[in-house]
Protein backbone atom coordinates (compact mmCIF):
# COMPACT_ATOMS: atom_id res chain seq x y z
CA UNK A 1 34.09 -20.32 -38.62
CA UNK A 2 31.46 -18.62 -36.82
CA UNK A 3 31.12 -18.56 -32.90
CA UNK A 4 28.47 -21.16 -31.64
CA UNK A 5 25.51 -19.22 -30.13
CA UNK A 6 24.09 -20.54 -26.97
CA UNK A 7 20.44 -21.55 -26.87
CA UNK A 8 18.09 -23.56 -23.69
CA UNK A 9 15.41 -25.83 -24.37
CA UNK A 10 13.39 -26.66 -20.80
CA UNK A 11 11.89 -29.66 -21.02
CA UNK A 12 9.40 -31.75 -18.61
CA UNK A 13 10.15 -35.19 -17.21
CA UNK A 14 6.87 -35.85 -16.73
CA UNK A 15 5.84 -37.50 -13.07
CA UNK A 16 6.40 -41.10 -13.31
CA UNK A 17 9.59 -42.50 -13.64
CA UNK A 18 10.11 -43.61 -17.69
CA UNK A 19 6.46 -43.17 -18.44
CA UNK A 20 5.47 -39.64 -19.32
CA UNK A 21 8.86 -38.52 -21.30
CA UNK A 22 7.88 -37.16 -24.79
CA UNK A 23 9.67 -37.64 -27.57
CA UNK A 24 11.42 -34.03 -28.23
CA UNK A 25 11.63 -33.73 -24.84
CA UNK A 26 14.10 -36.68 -25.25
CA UNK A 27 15.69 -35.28 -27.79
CA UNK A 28 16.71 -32.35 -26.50
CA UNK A 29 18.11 -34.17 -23.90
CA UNK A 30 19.78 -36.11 -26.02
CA UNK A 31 21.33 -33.35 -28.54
CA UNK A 32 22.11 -30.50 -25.88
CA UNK A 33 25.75 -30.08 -24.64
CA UNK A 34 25.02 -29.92 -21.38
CA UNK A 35 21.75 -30.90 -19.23
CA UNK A 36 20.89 -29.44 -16.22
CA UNK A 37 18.16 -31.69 -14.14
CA UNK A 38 16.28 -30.93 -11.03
CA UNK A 39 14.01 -34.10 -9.90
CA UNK A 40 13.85 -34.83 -5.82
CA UNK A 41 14.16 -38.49 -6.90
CA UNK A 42 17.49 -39.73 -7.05
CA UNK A 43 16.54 -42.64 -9.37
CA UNK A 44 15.54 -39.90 -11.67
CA UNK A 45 18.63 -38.47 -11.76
CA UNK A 46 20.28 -41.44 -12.97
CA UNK A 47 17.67 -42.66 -15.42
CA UNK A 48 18.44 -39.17 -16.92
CA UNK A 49 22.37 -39.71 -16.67
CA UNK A 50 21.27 -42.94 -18.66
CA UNK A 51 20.79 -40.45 -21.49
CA UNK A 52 23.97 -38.02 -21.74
CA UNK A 53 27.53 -38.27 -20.89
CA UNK A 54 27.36 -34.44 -19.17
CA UNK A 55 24.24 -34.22 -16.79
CA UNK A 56 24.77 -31.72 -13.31
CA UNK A 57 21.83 -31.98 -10.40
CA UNK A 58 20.49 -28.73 -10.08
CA UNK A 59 19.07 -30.37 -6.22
CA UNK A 60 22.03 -29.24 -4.33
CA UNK A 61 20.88 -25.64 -4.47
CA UNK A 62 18.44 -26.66 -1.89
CA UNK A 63 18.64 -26.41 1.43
CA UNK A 64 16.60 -26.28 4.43
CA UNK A 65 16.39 -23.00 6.09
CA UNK A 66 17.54 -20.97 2.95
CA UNK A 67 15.15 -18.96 1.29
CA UNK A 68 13.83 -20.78 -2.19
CA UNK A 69 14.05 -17.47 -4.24
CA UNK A 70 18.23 -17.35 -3.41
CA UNK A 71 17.63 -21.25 -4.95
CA UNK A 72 15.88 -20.43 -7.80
CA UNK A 73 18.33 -17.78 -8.67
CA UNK A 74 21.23 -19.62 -8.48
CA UNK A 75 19.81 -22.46 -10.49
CA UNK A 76 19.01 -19.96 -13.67
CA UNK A 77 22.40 -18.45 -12.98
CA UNK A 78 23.80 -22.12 -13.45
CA UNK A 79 22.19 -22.11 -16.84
CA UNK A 80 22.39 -19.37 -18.06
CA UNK A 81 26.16 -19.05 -17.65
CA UNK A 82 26.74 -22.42 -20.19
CA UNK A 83 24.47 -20.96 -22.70
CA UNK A 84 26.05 -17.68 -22.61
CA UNK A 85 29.22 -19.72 -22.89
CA UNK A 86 27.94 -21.11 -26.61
CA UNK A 87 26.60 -24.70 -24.85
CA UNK A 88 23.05 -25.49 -26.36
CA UNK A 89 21.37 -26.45 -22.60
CA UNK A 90 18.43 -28.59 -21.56
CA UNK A 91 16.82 -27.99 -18.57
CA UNK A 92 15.32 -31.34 -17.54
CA UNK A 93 12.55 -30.73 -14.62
CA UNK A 94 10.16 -32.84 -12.79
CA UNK A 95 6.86 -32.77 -14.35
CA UNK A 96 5.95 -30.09 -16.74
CA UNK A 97 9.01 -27.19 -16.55
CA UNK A 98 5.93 -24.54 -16.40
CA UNK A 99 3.62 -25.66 -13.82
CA UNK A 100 4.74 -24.46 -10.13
CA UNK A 101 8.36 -24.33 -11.95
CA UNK A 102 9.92 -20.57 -11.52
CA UNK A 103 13.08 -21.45 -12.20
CA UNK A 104 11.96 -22.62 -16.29
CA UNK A 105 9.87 -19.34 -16.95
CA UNK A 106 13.17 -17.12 -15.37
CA UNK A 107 15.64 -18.63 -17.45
CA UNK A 108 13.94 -18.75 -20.71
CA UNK A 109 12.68 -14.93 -20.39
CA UNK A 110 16.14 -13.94 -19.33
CA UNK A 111 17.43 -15.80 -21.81
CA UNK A 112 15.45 -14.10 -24.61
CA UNK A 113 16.30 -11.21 -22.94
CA UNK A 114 20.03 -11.27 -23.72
CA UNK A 115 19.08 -12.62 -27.64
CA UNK A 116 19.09 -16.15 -27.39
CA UNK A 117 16.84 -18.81 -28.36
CA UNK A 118 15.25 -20.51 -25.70
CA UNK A 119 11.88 -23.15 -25.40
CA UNK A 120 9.73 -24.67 -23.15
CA UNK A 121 8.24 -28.41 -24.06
CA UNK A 122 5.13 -29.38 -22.46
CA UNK A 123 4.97 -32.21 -20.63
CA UNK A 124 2.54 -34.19 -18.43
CA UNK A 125 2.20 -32.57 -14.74
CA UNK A 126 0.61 -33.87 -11.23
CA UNK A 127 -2.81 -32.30 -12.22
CA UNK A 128 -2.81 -34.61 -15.85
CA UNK A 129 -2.39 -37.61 -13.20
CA UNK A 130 -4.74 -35.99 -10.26
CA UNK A 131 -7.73 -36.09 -13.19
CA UNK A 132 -6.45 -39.60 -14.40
CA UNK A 133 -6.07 -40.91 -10.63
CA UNK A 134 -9.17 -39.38 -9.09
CA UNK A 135 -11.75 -39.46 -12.13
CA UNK A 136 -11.83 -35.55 -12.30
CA UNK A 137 -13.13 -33.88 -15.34
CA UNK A 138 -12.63 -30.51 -14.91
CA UNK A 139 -15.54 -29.39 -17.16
CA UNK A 140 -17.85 -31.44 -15.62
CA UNK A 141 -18.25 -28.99 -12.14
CA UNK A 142 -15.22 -26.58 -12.85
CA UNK A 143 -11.95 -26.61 -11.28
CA UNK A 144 -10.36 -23.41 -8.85
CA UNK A 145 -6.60 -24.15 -8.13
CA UNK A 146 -4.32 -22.32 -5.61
CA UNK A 147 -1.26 -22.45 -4.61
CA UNK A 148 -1.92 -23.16 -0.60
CA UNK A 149 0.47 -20.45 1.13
CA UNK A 150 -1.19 -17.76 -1.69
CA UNK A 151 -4.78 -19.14 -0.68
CA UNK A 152 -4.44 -18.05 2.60
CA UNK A 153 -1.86 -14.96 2.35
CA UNK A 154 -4.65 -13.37 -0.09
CA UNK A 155 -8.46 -13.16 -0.24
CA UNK A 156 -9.86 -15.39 -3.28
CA UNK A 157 -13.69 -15.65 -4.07
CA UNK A 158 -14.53 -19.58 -3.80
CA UNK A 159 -17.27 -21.24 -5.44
CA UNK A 160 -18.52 -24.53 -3.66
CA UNK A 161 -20.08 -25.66 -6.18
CA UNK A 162 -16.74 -26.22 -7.96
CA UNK A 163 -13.62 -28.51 -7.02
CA UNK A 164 -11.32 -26.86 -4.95
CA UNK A 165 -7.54 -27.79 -6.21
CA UNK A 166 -4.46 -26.71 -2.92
CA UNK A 167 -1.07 -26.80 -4.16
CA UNK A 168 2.06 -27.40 -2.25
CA UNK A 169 -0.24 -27.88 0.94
CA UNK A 170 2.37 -29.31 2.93
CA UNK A 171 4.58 -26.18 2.91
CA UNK A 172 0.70 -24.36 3.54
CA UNK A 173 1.20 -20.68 5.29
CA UNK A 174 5.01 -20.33 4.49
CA UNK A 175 6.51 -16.98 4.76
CA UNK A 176 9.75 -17.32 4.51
CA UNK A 177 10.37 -19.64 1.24
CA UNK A 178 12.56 -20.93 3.25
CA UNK A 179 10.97 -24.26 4.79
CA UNK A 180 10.62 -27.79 3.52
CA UNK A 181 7.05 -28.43 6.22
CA UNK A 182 4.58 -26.45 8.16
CA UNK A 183 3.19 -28.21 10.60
CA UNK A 184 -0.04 -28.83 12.76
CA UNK A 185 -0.75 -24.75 13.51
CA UNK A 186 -0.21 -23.57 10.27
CA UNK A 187 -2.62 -26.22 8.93
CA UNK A 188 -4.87 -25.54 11.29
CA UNK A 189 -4.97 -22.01 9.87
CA UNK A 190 -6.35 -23.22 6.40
CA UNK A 191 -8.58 -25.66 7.84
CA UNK A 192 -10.82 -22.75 9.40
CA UNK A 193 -10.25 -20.79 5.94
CA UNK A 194 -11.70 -23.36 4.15
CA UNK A 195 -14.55 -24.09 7.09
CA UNK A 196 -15.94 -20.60 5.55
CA UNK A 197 -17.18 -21.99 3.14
CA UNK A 198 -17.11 -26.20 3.94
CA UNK A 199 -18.58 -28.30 6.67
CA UNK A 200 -15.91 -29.60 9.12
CA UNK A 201 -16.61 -33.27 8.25
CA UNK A 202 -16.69 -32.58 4.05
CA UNK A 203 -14.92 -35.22 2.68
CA UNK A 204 -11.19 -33.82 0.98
CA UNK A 205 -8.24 -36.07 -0.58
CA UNK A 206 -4.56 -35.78 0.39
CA UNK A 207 -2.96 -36.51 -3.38
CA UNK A 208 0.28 -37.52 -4.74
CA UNK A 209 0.76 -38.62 -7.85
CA UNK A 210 2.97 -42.18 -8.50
CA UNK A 211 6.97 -41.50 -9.42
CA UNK A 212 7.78 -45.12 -10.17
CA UNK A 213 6.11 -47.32 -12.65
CA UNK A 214 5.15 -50.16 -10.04
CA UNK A 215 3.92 -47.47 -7.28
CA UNK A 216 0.41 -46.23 -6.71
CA UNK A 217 -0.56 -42.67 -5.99
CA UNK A 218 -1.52 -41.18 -2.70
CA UNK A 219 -5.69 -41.17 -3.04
CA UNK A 220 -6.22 -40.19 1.07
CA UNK A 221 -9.63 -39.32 2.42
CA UNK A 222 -10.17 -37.75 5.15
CA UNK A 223 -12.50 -35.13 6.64
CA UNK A 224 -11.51 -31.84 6.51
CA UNK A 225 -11.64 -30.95 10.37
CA UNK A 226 -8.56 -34.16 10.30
CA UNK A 227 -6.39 -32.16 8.15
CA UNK A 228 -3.92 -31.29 10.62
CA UNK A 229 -3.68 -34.98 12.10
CA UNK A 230 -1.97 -36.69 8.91
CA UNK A 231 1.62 -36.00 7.00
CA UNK A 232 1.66 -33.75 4.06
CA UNK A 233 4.57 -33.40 2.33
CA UNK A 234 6.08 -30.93 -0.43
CA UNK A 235 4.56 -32.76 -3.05
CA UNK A 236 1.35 -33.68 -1.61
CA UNK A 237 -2.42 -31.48 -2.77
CA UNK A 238 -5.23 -31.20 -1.32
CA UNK A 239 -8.83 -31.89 -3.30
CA UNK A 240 -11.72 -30.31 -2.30
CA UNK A 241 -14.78 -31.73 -3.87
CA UNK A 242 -18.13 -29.99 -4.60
CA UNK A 243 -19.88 -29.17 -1.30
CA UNK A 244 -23.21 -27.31 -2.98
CA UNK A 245 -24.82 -28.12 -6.35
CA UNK A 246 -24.46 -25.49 -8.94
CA UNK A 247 -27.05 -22.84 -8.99
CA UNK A 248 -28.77 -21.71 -12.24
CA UNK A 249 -28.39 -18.18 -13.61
CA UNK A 250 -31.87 -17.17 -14.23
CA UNK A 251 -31.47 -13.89 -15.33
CA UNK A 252 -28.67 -15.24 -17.99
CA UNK A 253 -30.57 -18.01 -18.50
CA UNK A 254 -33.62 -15.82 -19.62
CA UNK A 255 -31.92 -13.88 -21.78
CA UNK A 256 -30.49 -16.75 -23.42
CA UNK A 257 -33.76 -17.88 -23.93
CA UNK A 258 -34.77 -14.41 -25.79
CA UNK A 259 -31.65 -14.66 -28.08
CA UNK A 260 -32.83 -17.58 -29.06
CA UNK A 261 -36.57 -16.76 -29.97
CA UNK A 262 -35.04 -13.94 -32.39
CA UNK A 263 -32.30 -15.63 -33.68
């Protein structure tokens, strides 16, 4: 009988509790060996436990003051040691496993790395609910999305005549990976970056998406000059609507125009 190879499926919980769980993401939750699950919610812990006998929180690799990358790498470590071991794994993750989700895209590339199989399900993240919640099409202006602390560490070309979409806004101008909160200073910081190119009273939204069926999401307006005055959390973006109308490309549009005539 041959030796059982390892293999890691990371799957996404989706972002409200029982709602956005696909059905091979459930499956692979409910074949593997072992699961692995990393949700801040306890309640989503259990509803997962609901599911298999053998389910470890990856959460307790958190901690405040230690750097997230020393996190991260002990979470694929955890992983990666039962599928190395022969255990078929799921990693179960809040949201979708590849959107602002390291620890997914690690262990599956290190785990293809070393010859086993490994997968990534998508699943329905906080920007599916921020267009559902907010009444965003995308292709209707365009859509620019940052990660907050990368906004401001680097310098990025904005348009805006576009929305504006800031990540993780509550941890905004972290250098150390190692916080949970920045506070008042920090966002004061992004709040004259963005007054580059915004007016200090433009209307922005402070948005969370719902994590239990009978909550509603976090839809706060506010000027941008306020920023600094309300609580942001981990999980919290900021939405910068249009400021300018889009401006025509002539010169495109002219020679568009000829292509036409001689086609």
């Amino acid at each position: 009988m041959g030796v059982k190879k390892g293999a890691l499926a990371c799957v996404g919980l989706g972002m409200t509790l029982g709602a956005h769980l696909a059905p091979r993401s459930r499956n692979y939750i409910e074949q593997a060996d072992v699961v692995f699950v990393a949700a801040s919610d306890p309640l989503v812990e259990l509803w997962v436990q609901d599911m298999h006998a053998d389910v470890r929180s990856l959460q307790p690799f958190y901690r405040e003051g230690k750097p997230r990358s020393e996190t991260y790498r002990q979470m694929v470590n955890a992983m990666l040691a039962e599928v190395r071991a022969g255990q078929q794994v799921c990693g179960a993750f809040y949201g979708h496993p590849g959107v602002f989700a390291l620890v997914p895209h690690t262990a599956i590339t290190q785990a293809r790395s070393e010859g086993f199989d490994a997968v990534m399900e998508a699943a329905v993240s906080a920007e599916d609910c921020l267009y559902a919640d907010l009444g965003i099409d995308p292709g209707t202006f365009g859509c620019q999305h940052y990660e907050a602390s990368q906004f401001m560490f680097y310098q990025r070309r904005i348009d805006p005549s576009a929305y504006l979409i800031l990540w993780q806004v509550g941890v905004a101008g972290d250098r150390t990976l190692a916080r949970f909160s920045t506070g008042a200073a920090f966002r004061q910081l992004l709040v004259e970056l963005l007054a580059q190119d915004y007016p200090r009273d433009h209307e922005v939204i402070a948005y969370e998406a719902a994590t239990l069926p009978i909550a509603s999401p976090r839809t706060e307006r506010l000027r941008l000059s306020d920023l600094t005055a309300i609580k942001l959390t981990q999980e919290t973006t900021l939405v910068v609507p249009p400021a300018q109308a889009m401006q025509i490309n002539q010169a495109i549009m002219d020679r568009l125009a000829g292509l036409q005539e001689n086609g």
